[in-house]
Protein backbone atom coordinates (compact mmCIF):
# COMPACT_ATOMS: atom_id res chain seq x y z
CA UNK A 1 0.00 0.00 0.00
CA UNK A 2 2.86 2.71 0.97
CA UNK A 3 4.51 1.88 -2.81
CA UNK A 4 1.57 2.24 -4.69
CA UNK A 5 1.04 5.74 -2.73
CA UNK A 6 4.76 6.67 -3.15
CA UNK A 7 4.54 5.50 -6.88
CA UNK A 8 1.38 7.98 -7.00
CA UNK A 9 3.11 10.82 -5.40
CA UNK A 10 5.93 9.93 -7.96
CA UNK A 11 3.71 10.44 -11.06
CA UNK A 12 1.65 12.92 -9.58
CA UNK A 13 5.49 14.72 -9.31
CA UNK A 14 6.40 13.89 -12.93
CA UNK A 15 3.21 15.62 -14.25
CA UNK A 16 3.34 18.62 -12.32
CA UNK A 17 6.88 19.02 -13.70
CA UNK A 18 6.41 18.62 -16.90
CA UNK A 19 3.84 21.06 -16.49
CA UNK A 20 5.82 23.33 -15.35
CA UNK A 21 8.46 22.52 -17.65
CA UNK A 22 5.59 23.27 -20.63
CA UNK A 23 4.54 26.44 -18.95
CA UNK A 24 8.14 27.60 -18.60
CA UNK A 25 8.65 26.67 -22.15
CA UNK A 26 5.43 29.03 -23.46
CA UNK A 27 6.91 31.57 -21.21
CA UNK A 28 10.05 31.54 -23.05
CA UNK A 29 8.74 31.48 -26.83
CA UNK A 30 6.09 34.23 -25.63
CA UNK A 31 8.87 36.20 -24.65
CA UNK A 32 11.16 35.70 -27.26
CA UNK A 33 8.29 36.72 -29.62
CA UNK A 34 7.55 39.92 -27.81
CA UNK A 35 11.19 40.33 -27.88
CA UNK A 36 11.73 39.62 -31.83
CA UNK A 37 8.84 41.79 -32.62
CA UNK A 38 9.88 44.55 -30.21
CA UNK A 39 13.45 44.33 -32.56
CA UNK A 40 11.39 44.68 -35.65
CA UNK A 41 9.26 47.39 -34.45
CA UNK A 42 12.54 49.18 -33.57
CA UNK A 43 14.57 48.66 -36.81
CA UNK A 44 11.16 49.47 -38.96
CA UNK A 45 10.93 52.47 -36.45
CA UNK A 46 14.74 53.89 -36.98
CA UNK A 47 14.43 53.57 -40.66
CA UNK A 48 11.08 55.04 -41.17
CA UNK A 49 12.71 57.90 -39.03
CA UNK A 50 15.99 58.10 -41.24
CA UNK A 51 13.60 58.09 -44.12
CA UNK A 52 11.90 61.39 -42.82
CA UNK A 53 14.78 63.06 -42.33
CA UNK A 54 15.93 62.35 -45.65
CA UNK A 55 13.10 64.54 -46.73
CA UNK A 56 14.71 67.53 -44.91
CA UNK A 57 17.81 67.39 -47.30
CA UNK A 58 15.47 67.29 -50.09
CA UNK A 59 13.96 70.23 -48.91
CA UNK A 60 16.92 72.15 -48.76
CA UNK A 61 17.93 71.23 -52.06
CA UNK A 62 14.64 72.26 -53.32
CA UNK A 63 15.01 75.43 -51.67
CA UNK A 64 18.22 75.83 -52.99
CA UNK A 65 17.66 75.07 -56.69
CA UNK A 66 14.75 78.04 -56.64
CA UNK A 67 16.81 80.60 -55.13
CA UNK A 68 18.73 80.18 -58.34
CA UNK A 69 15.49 80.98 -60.35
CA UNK A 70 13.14 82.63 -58.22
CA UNK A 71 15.00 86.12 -58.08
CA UNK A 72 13.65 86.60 -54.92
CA UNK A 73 9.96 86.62 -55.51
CA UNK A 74 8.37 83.30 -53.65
CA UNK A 75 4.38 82.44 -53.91
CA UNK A 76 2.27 79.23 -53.59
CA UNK A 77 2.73 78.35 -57.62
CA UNK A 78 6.37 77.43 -57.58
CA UNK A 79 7.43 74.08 -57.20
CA UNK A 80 9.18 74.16 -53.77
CA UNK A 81 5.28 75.15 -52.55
CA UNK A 82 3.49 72.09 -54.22
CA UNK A 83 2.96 69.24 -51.53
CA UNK A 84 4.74 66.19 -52.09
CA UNK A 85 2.53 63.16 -52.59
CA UNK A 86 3.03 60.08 -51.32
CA UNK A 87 5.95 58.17 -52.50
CA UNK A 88 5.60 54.00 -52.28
CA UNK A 89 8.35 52.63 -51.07
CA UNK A 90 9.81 48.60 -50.48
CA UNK A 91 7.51 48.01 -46.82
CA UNK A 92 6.13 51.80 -46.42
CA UNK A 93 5.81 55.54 -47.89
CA UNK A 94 7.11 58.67 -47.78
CA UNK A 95 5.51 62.48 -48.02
CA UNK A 96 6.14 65.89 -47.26
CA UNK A 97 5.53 69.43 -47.99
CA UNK A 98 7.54 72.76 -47.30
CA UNK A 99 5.33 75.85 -46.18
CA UNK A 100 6.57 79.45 -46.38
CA UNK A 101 6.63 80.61 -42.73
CA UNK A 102 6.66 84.34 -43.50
CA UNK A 103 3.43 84.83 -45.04
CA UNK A 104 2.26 84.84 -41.01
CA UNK A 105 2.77 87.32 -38.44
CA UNK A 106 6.50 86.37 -36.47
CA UNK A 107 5.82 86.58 -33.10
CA UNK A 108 8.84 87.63 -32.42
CA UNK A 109 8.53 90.94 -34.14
CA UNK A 110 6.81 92.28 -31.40
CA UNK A 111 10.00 92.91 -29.59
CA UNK A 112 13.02 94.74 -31.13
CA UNK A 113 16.31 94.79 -29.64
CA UNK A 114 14.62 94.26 -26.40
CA UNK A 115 11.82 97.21 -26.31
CA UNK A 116 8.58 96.58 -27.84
CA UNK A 117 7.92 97.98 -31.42
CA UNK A 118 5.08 99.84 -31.18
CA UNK A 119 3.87 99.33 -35.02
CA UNK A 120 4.18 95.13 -34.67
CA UNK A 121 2.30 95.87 -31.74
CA UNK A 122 -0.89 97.28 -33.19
CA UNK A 123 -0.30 94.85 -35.91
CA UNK A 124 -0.50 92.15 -33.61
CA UNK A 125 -3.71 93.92 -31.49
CA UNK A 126 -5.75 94.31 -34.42
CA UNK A 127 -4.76 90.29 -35.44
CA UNK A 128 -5.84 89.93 -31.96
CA UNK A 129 -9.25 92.30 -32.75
CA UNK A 130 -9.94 90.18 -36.08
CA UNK A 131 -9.75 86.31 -34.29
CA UNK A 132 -11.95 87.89 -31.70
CA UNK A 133 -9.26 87.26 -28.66
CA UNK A 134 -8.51 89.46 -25.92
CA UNK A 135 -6.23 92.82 -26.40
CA UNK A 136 -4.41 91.95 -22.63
CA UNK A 137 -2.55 89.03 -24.67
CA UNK A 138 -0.72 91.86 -26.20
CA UNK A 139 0.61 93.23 -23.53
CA UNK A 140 1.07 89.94 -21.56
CA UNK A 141 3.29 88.72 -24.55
CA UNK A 142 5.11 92.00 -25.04
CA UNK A 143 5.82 92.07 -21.50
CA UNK A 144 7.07 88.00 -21.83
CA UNK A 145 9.75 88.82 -24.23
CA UNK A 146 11.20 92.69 -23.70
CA UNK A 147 14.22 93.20 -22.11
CA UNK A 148 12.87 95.10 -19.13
CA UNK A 149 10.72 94.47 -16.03
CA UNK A 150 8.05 97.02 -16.28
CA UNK A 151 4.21 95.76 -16.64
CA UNK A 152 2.60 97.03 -19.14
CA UNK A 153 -1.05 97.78 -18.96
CA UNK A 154 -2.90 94.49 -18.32
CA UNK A 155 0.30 93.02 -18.65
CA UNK A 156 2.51 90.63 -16.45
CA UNK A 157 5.93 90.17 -15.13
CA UNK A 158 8.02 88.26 -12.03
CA UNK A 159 5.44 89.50 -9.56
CA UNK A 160 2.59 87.79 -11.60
CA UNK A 161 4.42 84.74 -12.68
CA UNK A 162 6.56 83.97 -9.36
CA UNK A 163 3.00 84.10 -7.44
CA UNK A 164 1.86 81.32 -9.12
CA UNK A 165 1.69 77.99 -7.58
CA UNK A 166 4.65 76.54 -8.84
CA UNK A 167 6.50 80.03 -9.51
CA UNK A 168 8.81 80.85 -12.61
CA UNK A 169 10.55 84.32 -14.21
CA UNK A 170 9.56 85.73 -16.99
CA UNK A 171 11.14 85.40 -19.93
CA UNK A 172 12.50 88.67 -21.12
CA UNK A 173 13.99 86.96 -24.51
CA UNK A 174 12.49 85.73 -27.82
CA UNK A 175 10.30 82.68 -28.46
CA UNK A 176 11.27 79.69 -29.87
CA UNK A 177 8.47 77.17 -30.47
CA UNK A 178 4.67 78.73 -30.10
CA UNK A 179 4.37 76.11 -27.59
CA UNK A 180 6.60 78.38 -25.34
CA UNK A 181 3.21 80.68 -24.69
CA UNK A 182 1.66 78.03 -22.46
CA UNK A 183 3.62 80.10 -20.11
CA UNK A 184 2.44 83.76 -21.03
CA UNK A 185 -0.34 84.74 -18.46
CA UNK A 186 -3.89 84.01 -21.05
CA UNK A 187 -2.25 82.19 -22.74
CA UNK A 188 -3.87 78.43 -22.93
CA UNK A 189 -4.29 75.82 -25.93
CA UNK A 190 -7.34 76.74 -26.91
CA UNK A 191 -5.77 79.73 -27.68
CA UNK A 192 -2.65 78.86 -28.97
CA UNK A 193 -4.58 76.53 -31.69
CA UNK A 194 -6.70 79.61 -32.60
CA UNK A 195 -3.74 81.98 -33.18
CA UNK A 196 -1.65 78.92 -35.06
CA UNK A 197 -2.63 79.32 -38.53
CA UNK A 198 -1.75 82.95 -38.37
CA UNK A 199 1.57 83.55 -36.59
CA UNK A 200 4.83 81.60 -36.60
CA UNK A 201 7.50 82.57 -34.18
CA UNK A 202 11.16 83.03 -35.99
CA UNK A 203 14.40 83.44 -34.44
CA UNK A 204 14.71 87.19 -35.91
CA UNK A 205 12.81 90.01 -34.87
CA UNK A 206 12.44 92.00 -37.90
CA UNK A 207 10.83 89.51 -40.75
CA UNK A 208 8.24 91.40 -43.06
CA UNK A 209 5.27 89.76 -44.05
CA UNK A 210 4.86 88.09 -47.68
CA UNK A 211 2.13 89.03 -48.67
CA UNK A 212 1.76 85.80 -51.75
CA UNK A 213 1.13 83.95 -49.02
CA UNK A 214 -0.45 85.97 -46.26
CA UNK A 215 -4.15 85.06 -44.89
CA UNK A 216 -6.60 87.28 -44.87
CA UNK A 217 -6.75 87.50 -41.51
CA UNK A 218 -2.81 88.61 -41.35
CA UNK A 219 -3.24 91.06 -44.64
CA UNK A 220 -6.35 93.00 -42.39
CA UNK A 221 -3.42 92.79 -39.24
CA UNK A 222 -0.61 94.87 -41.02
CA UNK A 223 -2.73 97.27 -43.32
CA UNK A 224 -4.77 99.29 -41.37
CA UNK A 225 -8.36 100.35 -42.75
CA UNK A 226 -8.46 97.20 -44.72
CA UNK A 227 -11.98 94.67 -44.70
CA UNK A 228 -12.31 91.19 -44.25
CA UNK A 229 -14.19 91.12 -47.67
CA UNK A 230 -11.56 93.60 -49.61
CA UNK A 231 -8.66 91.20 -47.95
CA UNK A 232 -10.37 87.98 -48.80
CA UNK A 233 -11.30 89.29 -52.76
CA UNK A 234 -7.00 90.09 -52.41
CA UNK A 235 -6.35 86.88 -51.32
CA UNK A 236 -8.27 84.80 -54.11
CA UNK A 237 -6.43 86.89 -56.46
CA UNK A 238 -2.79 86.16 -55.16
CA UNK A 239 -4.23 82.33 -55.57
CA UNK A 240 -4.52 82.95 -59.03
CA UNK A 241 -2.05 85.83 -59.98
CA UNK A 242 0.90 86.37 -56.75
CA UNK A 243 2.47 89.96 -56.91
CA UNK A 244 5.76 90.35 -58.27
CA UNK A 245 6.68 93.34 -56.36
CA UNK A 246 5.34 95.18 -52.89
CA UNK A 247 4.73 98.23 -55.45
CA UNK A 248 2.29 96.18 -57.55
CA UNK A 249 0.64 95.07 -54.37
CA UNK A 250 0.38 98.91 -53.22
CA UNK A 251 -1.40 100.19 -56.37
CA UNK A 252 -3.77 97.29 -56.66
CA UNK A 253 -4.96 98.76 -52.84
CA UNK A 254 -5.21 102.13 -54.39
CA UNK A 255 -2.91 102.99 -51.29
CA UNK A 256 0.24 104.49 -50.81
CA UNK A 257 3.82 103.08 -49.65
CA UNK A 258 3.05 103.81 -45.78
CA UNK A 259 4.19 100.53 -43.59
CA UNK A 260 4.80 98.75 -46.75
CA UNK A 261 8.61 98.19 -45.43
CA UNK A 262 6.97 95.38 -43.22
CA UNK A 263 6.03 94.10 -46.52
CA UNK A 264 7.57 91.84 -49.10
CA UNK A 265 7.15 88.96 -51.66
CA UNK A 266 9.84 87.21 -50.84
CA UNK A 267 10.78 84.41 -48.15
CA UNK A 268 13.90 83.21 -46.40
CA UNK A 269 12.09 81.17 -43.68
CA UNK A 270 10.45 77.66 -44.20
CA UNK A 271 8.64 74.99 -42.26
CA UNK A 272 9.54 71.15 -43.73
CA UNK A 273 6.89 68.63 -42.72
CA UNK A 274 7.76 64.83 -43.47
CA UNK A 275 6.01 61.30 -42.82
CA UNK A 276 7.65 58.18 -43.52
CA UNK A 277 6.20 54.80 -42.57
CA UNK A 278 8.49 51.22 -42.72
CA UNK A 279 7.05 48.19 -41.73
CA UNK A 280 5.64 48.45 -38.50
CA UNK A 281 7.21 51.77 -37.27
CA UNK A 282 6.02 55.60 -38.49
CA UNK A 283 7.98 58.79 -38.05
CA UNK A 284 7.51 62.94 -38.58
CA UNK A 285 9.65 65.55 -38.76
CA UNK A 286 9.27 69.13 -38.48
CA UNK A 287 12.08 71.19 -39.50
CA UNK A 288 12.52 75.00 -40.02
CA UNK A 289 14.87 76.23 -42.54
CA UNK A 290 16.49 79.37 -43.27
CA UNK A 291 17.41 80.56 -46.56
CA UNK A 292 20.16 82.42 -47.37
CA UNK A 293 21.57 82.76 -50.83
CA UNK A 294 21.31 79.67 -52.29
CA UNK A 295 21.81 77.93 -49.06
CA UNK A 296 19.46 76.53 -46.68
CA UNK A 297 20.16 75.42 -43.36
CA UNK A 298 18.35 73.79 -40.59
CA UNK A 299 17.64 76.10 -37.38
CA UNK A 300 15.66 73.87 -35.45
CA UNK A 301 13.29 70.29 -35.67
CA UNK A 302 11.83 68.03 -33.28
CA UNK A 303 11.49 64.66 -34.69
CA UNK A 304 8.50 61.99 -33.17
């Protein structure tokens, strides 16, 4: 009786080890599949990435080639401005498109050597006026980048920002992304996604406004006196027929040459936007370039 027991503890011993044995074994191919496909994930992610970037040298070399041709007159019918369709590749695709960032309102221009420039001001205000946003994030901006700790009107500075719960200076220099205004007192995304399509912020401080590629909403900002419906007609005929010189742009107004040095139809400032997927993995890029000459170079790019 006590064999036949320890010969059933035996093979109740066996099974529960080759159970475990089987389990252990699942555990291990499971793994090792999760591992293999977290390897291909990766390599299909770093190529589809190196892929993307690749479409920032093309920019630049499309950049490049037109500053050769353009004579420095830029608008949405030259090549550079036609968005790149999707390219097949081997496992994936590729596309991209370079927008002219100077057809917007530069956030930066608010501030000039430190003090605020009182026409970009009312230029921004009446930007402001049009998107139907409070004046104060004039001020509150104004008072983010200049040099000096005075509040403006409705403004803020240290006082206002270091009384906050978790307390930080202000500024007192340029932007660099438009995600920096998350910071500025009014400032919140709601807001930042309204003013988006309308300003970019450019690491100069005294970039005129092209006015081939300029929004209605921007054209009303920087000529005073000018409609909605007069600066949405103008805009639907850039579409069709872009301005080859500020003058031309002037006389079709019927106005004169007042402001119109914070005009231009040309562009030395460029967004690149590139997707590239590879097998499993996906990557953008958004890159700004500068033109100068017949050279463009990268100034900044975050890369997801």
């Amino acid at each position: 009786m006590n064999r036949r027991k320890q010969t059933g503890m035996a093979l109740v011993m066996v099974l529960l080890i080759v159970a475990m044995a089987t389990t252990i074994a699942a555990f291990v191919a499971q793994q090792q599949g999760f591992w293999q496909r977290a390897m291909e994930n990766g390599r299909d992610r770093a190529q589809a990435r190196r892929i993307a970037e690749a479409g920032i040298d093309w920019a630049r070399a499309v950049l490049a080639d037109d500053a050769s041709v353009s004579r420095g007159l830029d608008h949405g019918k030259e090549m550079w401005a036609m968005r790149l369709p999707a390219v097949q590749l081997e496992g994936g695709e590729v596309r991209g498109a370079i927008h002219d960032q100077q057809g917007l309102f530069n956030l930066n221009n608010l501030v000039r050597n430190g003090v605020a420039s009182t026409l970009d001001v009312a230029h921004f205000q009446r930007l402001l006026d049009t998107l139907g946003l409070p004046q104060d994030l004039g001020s509150t901006l104004v008072d983010w980048l200049d040099a000096n700790s005075d509040t403006l009107a409705n403004g803020a500075e240290d006082d206002f920002y270091m009384s906050r719960e978790r307390p930080y200076r202000c500024a007192n220099r340029m932007l660099s992304d438009i995600g920096e205004l998350v910071w500025v007192k009014g400032y919140d995304a709601s807001i930042i996604k309204r003013l988006e399509p309308y300003v970019s912020v450019l690491p100069e401080s005294n970039t005129p406004v092209n006015v081939n590629f300029a929004p209605p909403e921007v054209l009303i900002s920087v000529l005073p006196g000018l409609s909605l419906q007069d600066a949405r007609r103008i805009h639907q005929q850039i579409s069709a027929t872009p301005f080859n010189s500020v003058n031309d742009f002037m006389q079709q107004l019927h106005i004169n040459r007042t402001g119109s040095e914070n005009l231009s139809v040309s562009s030395k400032y460029f967004m690149v936007t590139g997707y590239a997927t590879q097998g499993e993995g996906e990557s953008s890029v958004h890159a700004l370039l500068k033109r100068d000459g017949n050279w463009a170079e990268q100034v900044r790019k975050s890369l997801q």
